[in-house]
Protein backbone atom coordinates (compact mmCIF):
# COMPACT_ATOMS: atom_id res chain seq x y z
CA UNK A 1 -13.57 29.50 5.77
CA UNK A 2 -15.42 25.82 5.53
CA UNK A 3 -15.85 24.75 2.19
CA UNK A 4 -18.78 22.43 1.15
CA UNK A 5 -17.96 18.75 0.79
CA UNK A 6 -20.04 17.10 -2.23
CA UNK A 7 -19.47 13.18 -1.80
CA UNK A 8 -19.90 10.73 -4.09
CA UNK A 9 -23.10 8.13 -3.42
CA UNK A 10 -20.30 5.34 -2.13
CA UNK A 11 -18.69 7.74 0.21
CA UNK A 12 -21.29 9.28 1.77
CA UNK A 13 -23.02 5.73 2.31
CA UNK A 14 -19.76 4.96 4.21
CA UNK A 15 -19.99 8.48 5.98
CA UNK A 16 -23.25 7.89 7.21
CA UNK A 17 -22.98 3.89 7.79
CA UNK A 18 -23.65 2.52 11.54
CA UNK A 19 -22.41 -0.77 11.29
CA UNK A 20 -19.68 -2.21 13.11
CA UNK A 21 -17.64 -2.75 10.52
CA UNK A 22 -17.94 -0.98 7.23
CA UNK A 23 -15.77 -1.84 4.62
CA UNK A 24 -14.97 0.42 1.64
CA UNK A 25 -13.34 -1.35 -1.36
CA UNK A 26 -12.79 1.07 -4.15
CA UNK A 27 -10.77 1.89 -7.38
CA UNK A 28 -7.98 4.16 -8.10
CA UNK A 29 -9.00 8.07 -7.19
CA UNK A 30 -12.15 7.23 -5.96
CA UNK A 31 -11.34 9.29 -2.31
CA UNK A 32 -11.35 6.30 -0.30
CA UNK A 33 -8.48 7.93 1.54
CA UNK A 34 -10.27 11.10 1.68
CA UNK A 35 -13.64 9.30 2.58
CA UNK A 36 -11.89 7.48 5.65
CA UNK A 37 -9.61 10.57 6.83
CA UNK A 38 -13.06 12.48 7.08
CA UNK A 39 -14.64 10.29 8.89
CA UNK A 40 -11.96 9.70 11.54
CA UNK A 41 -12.35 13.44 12.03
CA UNK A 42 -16.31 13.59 12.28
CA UNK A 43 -15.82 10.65 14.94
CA UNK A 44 -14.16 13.15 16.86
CA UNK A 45 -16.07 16.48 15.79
CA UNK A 46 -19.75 14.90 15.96
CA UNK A 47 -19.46 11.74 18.13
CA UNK A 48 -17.43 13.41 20.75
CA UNK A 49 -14.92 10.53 20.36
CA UNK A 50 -11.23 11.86 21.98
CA UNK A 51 -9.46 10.05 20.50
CA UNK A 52 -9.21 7.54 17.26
CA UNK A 53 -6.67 5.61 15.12
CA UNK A 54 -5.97 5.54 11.68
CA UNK A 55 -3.82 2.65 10.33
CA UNK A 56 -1.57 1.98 7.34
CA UNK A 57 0.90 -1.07 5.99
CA UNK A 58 4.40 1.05 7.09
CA UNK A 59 5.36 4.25 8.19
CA UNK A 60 6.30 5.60 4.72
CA UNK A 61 2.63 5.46 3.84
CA UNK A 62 1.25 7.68 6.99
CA UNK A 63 4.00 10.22 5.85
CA UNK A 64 3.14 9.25 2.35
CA UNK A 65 -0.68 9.44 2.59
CA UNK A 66 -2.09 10.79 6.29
CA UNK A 67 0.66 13.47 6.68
CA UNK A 68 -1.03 15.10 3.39
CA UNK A 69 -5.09 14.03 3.64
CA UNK A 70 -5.67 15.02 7.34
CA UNK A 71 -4.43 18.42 7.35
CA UNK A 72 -6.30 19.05 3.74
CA UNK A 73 -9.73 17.67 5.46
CA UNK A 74 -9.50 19.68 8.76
CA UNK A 75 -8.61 22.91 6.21
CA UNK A 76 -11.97 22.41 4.57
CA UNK A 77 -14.04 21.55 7.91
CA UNK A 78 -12.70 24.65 9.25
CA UNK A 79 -10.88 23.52 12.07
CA UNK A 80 -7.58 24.55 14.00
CA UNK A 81 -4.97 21.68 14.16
CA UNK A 82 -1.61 20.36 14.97
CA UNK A 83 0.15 17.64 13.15
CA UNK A 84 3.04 15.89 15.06
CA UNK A 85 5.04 14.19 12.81
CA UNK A 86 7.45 13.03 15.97
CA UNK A 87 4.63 11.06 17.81
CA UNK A 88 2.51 10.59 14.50
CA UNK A 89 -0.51 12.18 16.01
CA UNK A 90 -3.28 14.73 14.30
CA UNK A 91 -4.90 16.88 16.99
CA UNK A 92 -8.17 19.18 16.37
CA UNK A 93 -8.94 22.12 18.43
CA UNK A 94 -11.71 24.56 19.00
CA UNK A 95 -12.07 28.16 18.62
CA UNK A 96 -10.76 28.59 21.82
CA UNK A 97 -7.44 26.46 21.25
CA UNK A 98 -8.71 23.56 23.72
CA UNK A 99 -8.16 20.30 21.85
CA UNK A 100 -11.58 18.55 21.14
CA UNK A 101 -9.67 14.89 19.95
CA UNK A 102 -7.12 13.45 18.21
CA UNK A 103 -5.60 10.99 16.03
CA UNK A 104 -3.17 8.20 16.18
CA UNK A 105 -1.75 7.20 12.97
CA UNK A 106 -0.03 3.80 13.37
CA UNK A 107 1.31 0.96 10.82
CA UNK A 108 0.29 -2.46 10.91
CA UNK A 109 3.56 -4.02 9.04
CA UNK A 110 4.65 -5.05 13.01
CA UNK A 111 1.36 -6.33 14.46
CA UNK A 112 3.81 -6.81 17.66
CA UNK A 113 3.88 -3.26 18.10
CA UNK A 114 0.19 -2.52 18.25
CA UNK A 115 0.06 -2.03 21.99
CA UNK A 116 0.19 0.57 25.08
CA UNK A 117 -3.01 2.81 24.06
CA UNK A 118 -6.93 3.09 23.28
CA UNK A 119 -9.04 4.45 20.72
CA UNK A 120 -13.03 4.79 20.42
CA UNK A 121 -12.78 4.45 16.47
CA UNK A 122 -10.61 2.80 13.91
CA UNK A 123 -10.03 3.48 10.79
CA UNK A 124 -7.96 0.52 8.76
CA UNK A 125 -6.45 2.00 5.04
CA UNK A 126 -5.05 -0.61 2.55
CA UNK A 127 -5.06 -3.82 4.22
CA UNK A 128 -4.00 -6.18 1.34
CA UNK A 129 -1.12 -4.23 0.72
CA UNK A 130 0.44 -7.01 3.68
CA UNK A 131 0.19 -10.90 3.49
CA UNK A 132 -2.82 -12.52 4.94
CA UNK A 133 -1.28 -13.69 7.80
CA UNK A 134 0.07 -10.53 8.81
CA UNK A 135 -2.72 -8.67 8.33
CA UNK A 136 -4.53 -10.83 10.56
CA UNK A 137 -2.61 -10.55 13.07
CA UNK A 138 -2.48 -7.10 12.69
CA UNK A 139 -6.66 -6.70 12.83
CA UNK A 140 -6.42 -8.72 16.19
CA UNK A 141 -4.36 -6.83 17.56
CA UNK A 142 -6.40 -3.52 16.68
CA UNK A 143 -9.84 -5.46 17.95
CA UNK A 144 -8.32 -4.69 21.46
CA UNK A 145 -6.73 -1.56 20.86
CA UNK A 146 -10.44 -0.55 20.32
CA UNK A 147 -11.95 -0.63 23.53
CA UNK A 148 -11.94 3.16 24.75
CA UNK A 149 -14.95 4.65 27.04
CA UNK A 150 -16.44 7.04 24.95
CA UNK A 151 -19.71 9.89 25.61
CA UNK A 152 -22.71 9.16 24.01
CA UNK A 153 -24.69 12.36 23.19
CA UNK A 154 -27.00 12.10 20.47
CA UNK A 155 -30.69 10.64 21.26
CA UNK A 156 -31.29 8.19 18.67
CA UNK A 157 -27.75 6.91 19.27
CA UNK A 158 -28.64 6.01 23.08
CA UNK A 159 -31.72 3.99 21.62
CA UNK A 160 -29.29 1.48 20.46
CA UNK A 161 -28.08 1.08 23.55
CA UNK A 162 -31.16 0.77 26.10
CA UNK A 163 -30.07 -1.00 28.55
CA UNK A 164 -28.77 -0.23 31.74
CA UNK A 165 -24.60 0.76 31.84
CA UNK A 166 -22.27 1.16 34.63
CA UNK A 167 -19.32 3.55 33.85
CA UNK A 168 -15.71 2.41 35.64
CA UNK A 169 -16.49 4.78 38.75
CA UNK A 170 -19.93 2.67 39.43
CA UNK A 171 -22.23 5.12 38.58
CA UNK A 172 -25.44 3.90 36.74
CA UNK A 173 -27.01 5.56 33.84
CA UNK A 174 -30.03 4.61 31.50
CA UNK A 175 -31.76 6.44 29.04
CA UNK A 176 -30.05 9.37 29.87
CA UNK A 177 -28.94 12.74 27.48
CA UNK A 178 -25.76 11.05 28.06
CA UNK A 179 -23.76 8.06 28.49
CA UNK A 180 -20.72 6.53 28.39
CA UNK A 181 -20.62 3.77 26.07
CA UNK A 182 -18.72 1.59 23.83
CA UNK A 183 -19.13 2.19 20.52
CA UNK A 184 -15.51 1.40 18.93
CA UNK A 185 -16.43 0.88 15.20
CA UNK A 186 -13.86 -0.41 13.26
CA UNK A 187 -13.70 0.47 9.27
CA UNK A 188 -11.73 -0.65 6.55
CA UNK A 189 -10.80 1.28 3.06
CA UNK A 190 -8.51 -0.15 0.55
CA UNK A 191 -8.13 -1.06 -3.02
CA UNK A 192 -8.86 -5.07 -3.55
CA UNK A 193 -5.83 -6.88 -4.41
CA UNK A 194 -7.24 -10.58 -5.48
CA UNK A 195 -9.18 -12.43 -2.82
CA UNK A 196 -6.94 -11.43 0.29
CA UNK A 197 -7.61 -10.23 3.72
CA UNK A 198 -10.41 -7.77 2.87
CA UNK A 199 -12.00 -10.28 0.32
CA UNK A 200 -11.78 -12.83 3.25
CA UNK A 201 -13.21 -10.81 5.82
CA UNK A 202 -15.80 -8.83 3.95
CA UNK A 203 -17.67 -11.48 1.35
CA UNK A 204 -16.28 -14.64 2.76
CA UNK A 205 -17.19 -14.13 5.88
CA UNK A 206 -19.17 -11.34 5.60
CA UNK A 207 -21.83 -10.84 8.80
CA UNK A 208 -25.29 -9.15 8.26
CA UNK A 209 -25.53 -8.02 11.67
CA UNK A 210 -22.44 -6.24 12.17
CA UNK A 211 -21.15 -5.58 8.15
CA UNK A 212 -21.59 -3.34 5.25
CA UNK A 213 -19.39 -3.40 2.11
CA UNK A 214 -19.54 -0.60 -0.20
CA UNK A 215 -18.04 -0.75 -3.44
CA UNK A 216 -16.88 2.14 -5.29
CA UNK A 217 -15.63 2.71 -8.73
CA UNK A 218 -12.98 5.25 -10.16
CA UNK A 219 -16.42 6.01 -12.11
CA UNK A 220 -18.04 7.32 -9.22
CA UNK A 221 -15.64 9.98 -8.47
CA UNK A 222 -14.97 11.20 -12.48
CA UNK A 223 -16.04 14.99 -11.04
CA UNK A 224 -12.83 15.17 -9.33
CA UNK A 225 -10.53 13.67 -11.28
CA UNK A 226 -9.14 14.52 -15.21
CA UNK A 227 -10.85 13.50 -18.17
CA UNK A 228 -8.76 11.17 -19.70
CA UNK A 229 -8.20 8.95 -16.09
CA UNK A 230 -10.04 5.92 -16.78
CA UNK A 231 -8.96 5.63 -20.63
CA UNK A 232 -5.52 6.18 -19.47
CA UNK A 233 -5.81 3.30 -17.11
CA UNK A 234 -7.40 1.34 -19.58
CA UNK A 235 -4.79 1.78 -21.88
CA UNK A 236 -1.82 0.56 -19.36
CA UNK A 237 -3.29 -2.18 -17.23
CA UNK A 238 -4.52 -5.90 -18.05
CA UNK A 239 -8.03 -6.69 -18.04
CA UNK A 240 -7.75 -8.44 -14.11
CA UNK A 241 -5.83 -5.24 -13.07
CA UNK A 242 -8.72 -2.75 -15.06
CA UNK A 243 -11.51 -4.83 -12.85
CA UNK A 244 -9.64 -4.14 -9.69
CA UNK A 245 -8.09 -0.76 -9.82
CA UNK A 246 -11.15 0.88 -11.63
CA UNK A 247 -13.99 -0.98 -10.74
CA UNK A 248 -13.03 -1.95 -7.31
CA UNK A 249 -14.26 -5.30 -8.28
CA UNK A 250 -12.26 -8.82 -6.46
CA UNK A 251 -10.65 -10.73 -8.84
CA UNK A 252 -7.99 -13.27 -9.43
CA UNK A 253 -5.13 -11.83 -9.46
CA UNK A 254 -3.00 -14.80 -7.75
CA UNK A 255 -4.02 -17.61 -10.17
CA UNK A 256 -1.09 -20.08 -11.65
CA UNK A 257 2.62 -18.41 -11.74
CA UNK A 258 2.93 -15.11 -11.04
CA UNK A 259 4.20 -13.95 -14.40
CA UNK A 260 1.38 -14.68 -16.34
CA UNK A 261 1.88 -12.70 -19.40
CA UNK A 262 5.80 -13.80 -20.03
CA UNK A 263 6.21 -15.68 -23.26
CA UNK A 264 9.84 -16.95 -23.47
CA UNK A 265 9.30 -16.69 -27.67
CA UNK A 266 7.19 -13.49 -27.64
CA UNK A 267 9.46 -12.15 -25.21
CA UNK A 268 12.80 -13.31 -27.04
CA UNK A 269 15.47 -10.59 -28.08
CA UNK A 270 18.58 -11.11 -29.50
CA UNK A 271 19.78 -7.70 -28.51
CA UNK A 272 23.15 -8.12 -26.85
CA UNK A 273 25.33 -5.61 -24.76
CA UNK A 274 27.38 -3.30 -27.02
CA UNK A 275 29.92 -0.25 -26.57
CA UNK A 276 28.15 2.62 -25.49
CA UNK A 277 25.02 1.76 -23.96
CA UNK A 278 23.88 2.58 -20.58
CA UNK A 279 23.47 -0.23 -17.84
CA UNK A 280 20.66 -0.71 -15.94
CA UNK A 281 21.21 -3.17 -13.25
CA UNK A 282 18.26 -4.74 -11.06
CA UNK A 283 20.38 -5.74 -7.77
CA UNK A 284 19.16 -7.84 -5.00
CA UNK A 285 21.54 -8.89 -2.06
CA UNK A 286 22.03 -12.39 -0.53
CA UNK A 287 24.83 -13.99 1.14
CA UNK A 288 25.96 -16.30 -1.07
CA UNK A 289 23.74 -15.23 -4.28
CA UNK A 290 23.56 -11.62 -4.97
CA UNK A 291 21.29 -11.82 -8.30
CA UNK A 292 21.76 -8.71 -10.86
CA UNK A 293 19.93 -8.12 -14.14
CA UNK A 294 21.60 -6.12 -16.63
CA UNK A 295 19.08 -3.84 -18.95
CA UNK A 296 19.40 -1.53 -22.02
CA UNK A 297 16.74 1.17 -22.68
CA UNK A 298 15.85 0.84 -26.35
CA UNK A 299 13.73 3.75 -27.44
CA UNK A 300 11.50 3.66 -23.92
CA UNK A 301 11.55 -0.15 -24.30
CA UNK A 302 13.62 -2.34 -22.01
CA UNK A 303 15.20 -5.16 -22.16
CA UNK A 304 16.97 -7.64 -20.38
CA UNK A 305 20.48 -8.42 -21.99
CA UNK A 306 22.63 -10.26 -19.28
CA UNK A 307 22.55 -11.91 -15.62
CA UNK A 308 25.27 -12.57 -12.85
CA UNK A 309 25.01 -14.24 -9.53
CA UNK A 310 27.87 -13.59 -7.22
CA UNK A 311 28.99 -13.99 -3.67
CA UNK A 312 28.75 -10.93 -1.94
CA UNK A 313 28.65 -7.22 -2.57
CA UNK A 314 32.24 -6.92 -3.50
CA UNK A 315 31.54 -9.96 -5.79
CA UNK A 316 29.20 -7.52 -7.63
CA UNK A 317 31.97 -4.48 -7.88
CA UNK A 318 34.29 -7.48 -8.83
CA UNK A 319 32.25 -8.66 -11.60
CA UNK A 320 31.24 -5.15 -12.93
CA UNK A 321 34.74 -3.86 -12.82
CA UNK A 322 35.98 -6.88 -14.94
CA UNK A 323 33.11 -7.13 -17.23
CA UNK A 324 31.74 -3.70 -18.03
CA UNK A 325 34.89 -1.16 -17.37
CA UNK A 326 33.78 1.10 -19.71
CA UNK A 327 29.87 1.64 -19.44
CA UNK A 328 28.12 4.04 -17.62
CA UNK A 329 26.14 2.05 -14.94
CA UNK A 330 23.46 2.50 -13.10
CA UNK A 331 22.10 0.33 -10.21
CA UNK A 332 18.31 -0.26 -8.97
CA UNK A 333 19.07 -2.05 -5.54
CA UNK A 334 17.05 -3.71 -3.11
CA UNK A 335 15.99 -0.63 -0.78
CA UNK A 336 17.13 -2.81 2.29
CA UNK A 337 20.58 -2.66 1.08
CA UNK A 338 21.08 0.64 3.02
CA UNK A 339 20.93 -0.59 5.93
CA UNK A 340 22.17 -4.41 5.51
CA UNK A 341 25.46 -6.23 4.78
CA UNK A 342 26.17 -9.17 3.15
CA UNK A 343 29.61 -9.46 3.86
CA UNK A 344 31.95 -6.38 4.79
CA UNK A 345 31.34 -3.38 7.60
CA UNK A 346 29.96 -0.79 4.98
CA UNK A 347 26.55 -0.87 3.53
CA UNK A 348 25.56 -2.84 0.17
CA UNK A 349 24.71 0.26 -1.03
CA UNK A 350 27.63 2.33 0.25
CA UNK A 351 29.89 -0.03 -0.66
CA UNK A 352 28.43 0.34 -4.73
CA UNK A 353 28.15 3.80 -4.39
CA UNK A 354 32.47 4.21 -3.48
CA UNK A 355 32.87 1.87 -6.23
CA UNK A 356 31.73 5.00 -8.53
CA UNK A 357 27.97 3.49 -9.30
CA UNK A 358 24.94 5.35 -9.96
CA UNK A 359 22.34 4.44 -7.23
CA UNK A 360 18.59 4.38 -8.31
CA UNK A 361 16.91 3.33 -5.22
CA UNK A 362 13.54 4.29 -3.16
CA UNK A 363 13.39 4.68 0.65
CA UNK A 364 11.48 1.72 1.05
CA UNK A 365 11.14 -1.31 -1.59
CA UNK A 366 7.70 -0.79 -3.33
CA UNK A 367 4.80 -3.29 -2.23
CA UNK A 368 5.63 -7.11 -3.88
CA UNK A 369 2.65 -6.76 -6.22
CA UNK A 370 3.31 -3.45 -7.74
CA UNK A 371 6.17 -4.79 -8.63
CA UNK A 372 4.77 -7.91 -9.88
CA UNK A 373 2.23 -6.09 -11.44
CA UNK A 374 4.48 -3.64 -12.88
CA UNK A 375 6.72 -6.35 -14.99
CA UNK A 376 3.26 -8.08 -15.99
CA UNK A 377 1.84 -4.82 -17.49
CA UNK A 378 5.00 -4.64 -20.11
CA UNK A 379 4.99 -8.14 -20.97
CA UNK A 380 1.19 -7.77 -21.51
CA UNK A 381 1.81 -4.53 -23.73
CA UNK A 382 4.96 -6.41 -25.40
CA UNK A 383 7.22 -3.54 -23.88
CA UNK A 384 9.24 -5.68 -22.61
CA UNK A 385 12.26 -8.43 -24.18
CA UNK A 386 14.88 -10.19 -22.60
CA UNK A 387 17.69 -12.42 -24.48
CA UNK A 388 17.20 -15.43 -23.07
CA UNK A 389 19.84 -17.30 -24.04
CA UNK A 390 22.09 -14.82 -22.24
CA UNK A 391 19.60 -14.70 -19.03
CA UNK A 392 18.78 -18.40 -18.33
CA UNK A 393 18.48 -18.11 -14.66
CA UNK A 394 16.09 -14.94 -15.39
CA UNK A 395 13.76 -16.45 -18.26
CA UNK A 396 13.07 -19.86 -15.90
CA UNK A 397 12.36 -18.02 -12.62
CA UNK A 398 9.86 -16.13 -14.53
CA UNK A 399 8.03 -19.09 -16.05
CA UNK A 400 8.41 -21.18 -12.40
CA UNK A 401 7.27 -18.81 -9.97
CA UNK A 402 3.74 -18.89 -8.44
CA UNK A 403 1.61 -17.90 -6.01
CA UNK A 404 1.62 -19.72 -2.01
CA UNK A 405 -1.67 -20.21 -0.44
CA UNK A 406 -1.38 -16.75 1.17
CA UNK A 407 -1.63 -15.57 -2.49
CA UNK A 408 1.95 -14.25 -2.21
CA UNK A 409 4.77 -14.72 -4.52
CA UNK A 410 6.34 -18.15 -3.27
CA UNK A 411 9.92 -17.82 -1.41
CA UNK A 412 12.49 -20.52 -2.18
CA UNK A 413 15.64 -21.53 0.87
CA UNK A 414 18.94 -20.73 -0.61
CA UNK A 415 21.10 -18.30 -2.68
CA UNK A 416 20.11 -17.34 -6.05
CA UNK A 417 16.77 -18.89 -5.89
CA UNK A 418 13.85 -18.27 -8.28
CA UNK A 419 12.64 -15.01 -6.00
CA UNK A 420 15.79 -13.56 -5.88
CA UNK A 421 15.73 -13.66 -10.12
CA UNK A 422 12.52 -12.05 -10.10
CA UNK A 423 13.08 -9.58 -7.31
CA UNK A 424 16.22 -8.08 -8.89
CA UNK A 425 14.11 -7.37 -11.98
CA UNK A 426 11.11 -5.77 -10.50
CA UNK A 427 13.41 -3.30 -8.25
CA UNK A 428 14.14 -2.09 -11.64
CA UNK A 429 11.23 -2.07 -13.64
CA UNK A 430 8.84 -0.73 -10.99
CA UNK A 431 11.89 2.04 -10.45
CA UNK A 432 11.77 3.34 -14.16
CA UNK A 433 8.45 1.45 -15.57
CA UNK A 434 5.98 1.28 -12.67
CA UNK A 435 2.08 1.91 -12.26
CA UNK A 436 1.46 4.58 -10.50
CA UNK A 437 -1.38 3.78 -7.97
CA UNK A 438 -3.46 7.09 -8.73
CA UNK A 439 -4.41 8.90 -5.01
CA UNK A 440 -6.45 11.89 -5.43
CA UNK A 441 -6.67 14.20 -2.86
CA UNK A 442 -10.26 15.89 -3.88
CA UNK A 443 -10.50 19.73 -2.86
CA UNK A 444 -13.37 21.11 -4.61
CA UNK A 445 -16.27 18.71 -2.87
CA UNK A 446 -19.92 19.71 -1.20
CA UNK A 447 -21.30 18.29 1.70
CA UNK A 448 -24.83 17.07 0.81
């Protein structure tokens, strides 16, 4: 049975928008993914479209986010589909079983690989989760993906486009019940993440002819989500983070070094490894500079009580084996360590794993600013020490690091650089310690 879909005033002015390009920046749980999965499918129910795209960063977030939002939308519009997770495609059907249109879902994290197929709509999710660079290579790359011949059947559509067409077999039509036209809109959703892509393309150099922006706040959506939401978020995040992830609102959040809220004397403890504690190691793998971070767990509270660099992966088990043969360990690796090698024929991760460690580690590495964001939230609640006298390397990469001009987290050539400090650390705070980026799938809506 259909339900009724109540939308909030942002979402349904995105719903209902006929620019070009509409953009919909928006807080945590405001339904922006809900918003944009909807209206990929009324492309297909209402415009007759056969067949649109829906894009994310990476693969893990169309299992992550589309595998879950389009089958929960075309449940409460009522319709029969399929969901093939093998070709990552969403297909609607009649009544009758005959497919009406689909859906491509497709990530943008290889802008190489945007090729071989056409859509009549677009749908872009989370852009500023990737650099600038790559996501604007990415967007190009979509521009002529977008170019599919699509039927025109409603009347006051075909009065935007009065003028005479020729379809590809020659055939004229004008002013007719209906056409075939282009209409290939393209939309973006996301949350804003500083002044990035979105920021760049949407206010920067916004155009009144073909754009719309919509902002929505967490606020907007407070029917659907629980009471405490926002106060809980206000609670955890600093006052730059609060602006963007509840209010949807662009701000600076790549000004100066990255670790803005470290204080090498606020920060100070003189806490020191002893006899029975449990390790936490932050691991990140280099040839020639394999950075760890050792961790303690103080009463919820970590902090950072040692550092190694070493050669390789079995510089690591080396190390450990010599240093700490007694303590329970547990290891937060770089995520790409399952698959890479940094010198032997076994996996970094393998190889710690025979060695008898505890492995703590995501399919994918999180997104670089959660985890920048993450370490920045306990240093700006003071929930977070480090000794650093016995983490030198650690304590300077945090005060040195900043931001490039693609408002990412600088890179530095060599082993045991600055990035590679850092990085170790936030595969294990945003591991045990990390913001959750609220998503809320919203069930109970009516269509107004």
């Amino acid at each position: 049975m259909e339900e009724e879909i109540l939308l909030s005033d942002p979402q349904y002015d995105f719903l209902t928008s006929t620019k070009k390009h509409t953009g919909f920046v928006a807080g945590f749980g405001s339904g922006k993914s809900f918003i944009g999965t909807l209206k990929s499918l009324m492309k297909i129910i209402d415009n007759g479209i056969p067949k649109t795209a829906y894009y994310l960063p990476t693969y893990g977030d169309i299992r992550d986010i589309a595998f879950d939002t389009f089958p929960t939308v075309a449940d409460m519009l009522g319709y029969k589909y399929k969901l093939n997770k093998t070709d990552k495609e969403f297909i609607l059907f009649d009544d009758n079983g005959k497919e009406i249109g689909r859906t491509l879902f497709r990530n943008m994290s290889e802008p190489e690989s945007i090729v071989g197929y056409q859509v009549g709509y677009t749908l872009i999710d989370e852009t500023d989760i990737l650099s600038m660079e790559k996501m604007d290579k990415a967007f190009k790359k979509i521009l002529g993906r977008n170019r599919l011949v699509v039927p025109v059947l409603d009347e006051e559509l075909l009065e935007q486009y009065n003028k005479t067409l020729i379809a590809p077999d020659g055939t004229y039509y004008h002013k007719a019940k209906c056409v075939l036209c282009w209409i290939n809109d393209i939309d973006v959703a996301g949350t804003p993440e500083g002044f990035k892509w979105f920021y760049t393309r949407f206010k920067k150099n916004f155009r009144k002819d073909t754009d719309l922006l919509i902002q929505a706040s967490t606020y907007s959506n407070m029917a659907n989500l629980p009471e405490d939401f926002i106060e809980t978020m206000k609670g955890e995040y600093p006052p730059e983070l609060f602006e963007a992830y509840v209010n949807g609102e662009f701000t600076n959040l790549t000004s100066g070094v990255v670790y803005s809220y470290f204080d090498r004397k606020k920060h100070h403890t003189d806490r020191e490894v002893e006899e029975y504690d449990i390790l936490h190691i932050g691991q990140d793998f280099n040839i020639g500079g394999c950075c760890g971070t050792v961790h303690v767990i103080d009463k919820g509270i970590p902090k950072r009580v040692d550092e190694y660099s070493v050669h390789d992966t079995q510089g690591i088990i080396n190390y450990l084996q010599k240093r700490y043969p007694t303590h329970e360990i547990i290891i937060y690796p770089d995520a790409s360590g399952d698959a890479s090698k940094t010198n032997s024929s076994s996996s970094d991760i393998a190889m710690l794993r025979t060695a008898g460690y505890k492995i703590d580690a995501p399919l994918k590495n999180p997104n670089v600013q959660d985890r920048v964001n993450s370490v920045n939230t306990l240093f700006y609640k003071n929930n977070y020490f480090i000794n650093t006298h016995k983490c030198p390397n650690g304590t300077s990469a945090l005060e040195q690091q900043a931001y490039d001009i693609n408002g990412e987290p600088e890179k530095f050539k060599g082993a045991a650089t600055v990035d590679d400090w850092n990085d170790s650390d936030g595969y294990f705070i945003n591991r045990k310690f990390g913001l959750t980026k609220a998503r809320t799938v919203v069930t109970n809506f009516n269509m107004r």
